[in-house]
C-alpha atoms as a PDB file:
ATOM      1  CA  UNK A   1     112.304 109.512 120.229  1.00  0.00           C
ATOM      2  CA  UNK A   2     113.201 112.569 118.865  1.00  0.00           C
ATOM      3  CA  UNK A   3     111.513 115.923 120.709  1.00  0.00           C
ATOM      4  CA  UNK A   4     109.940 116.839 117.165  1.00  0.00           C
ATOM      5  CA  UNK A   5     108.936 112.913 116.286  1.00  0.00           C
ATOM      6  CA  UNK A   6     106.991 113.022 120.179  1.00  0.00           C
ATOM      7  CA  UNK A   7     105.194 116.560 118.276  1.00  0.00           C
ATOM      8  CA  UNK A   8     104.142 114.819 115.595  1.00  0.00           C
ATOM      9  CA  UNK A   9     102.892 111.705 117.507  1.00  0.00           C
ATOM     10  CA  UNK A  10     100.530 114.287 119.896  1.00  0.00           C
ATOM     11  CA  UNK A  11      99.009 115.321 116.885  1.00  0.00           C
ATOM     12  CA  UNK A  12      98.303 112.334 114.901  1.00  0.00           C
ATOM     13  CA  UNK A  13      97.308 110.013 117.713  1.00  0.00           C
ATOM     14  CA  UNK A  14      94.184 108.970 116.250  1.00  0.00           C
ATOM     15  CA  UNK A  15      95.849 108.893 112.520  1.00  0.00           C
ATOM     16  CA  UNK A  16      97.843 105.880 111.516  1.00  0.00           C
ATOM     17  CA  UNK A  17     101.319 107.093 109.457  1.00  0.00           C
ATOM     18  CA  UNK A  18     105.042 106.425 108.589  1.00  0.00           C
ATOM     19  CA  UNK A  19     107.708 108.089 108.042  1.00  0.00           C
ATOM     20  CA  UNK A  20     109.401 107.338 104.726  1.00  0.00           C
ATOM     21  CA  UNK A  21     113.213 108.689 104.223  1.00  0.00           C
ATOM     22  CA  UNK A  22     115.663 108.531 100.696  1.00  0.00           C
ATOM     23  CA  UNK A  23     118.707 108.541 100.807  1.00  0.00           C
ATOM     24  CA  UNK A  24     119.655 109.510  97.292  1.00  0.00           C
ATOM     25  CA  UNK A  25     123.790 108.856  97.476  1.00  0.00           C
ATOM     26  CA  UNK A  26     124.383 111.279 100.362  1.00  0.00           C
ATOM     27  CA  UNK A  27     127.871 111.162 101.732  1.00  0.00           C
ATOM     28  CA  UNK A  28     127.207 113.203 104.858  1.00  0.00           C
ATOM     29  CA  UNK A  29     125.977 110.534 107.118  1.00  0.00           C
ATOM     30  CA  UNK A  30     122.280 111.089 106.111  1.00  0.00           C
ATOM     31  CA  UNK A  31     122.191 106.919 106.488  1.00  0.00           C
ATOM     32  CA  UNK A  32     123.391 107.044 110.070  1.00  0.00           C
ATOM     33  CA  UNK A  33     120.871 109.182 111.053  1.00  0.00           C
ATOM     34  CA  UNK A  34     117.865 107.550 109.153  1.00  0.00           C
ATOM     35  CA  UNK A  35     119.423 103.889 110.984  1.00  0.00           C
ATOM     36  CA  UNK A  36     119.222 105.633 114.490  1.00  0.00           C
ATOM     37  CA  UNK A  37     115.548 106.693 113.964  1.00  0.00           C
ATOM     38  CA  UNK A  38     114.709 103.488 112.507  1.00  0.00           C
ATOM     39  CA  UNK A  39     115.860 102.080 115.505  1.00  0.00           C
ATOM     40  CA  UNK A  40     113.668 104.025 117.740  1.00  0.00           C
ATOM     41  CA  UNK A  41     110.728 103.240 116.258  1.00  0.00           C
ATOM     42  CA  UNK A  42     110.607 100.730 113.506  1.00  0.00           C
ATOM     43  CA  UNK A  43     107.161 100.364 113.199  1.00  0.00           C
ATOM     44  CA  UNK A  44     106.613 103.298 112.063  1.00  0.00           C
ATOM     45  CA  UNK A  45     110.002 104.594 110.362  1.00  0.00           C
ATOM     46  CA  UNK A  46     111.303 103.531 107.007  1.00  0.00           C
ATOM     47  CA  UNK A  47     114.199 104.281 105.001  1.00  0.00           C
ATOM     48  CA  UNK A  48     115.526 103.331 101.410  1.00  0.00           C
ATOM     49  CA  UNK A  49     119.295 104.191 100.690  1.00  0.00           C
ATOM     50  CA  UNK A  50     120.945 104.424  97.178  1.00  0.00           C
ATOM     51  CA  UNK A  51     123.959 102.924  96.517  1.00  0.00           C
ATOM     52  CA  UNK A  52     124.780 106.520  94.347  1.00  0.00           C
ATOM     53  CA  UNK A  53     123.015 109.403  93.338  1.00  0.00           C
ATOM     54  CA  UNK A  54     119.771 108.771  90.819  1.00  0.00           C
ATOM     55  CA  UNK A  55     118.618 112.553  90.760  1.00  0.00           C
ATOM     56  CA  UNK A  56     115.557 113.937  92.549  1.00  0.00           C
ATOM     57  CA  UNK A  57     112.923 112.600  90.728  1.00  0.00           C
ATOM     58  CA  UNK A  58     113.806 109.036  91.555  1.00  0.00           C
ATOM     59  CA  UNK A  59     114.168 109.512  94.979  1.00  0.00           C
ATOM     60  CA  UNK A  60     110.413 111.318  94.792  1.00  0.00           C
ATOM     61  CA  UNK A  61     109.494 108.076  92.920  1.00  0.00           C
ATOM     62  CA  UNK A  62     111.001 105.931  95.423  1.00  0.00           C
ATOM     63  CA  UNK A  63     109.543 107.746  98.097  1.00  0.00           C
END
């Protein structure tokens, strides 16, 4: 886990969350990086990827 995802976790012990991430089309390896923390903790974070770029207010939608 990530020193900032162990943060969070202190502070929402008793509070039951996810993390939800959109990749709307990004071409700068924003989809590697939402795999690897996927991988660290699947449970408890998500990701949806585009296949191209839908604008902001699907990704909001989406998210």
């Amino acid at each position: 886990m990530t020193q900032a995802t162990e943060e969070v976790n202190k502070k929402l012990k008793n509070i039951r969350f996810e993390y939800w991430f959109i990749n709307d089309g990004s071409t700068d390896g924003t989809l590697a990086e939402m795999c690897k923390l996927n991988k660290l903790d699947p449970e408890k974070v998500h990701y949806v990827s585009f296949s191209r770029n839908f604008g902001k207010e699907a990704a909001l939608y989406c998210g």
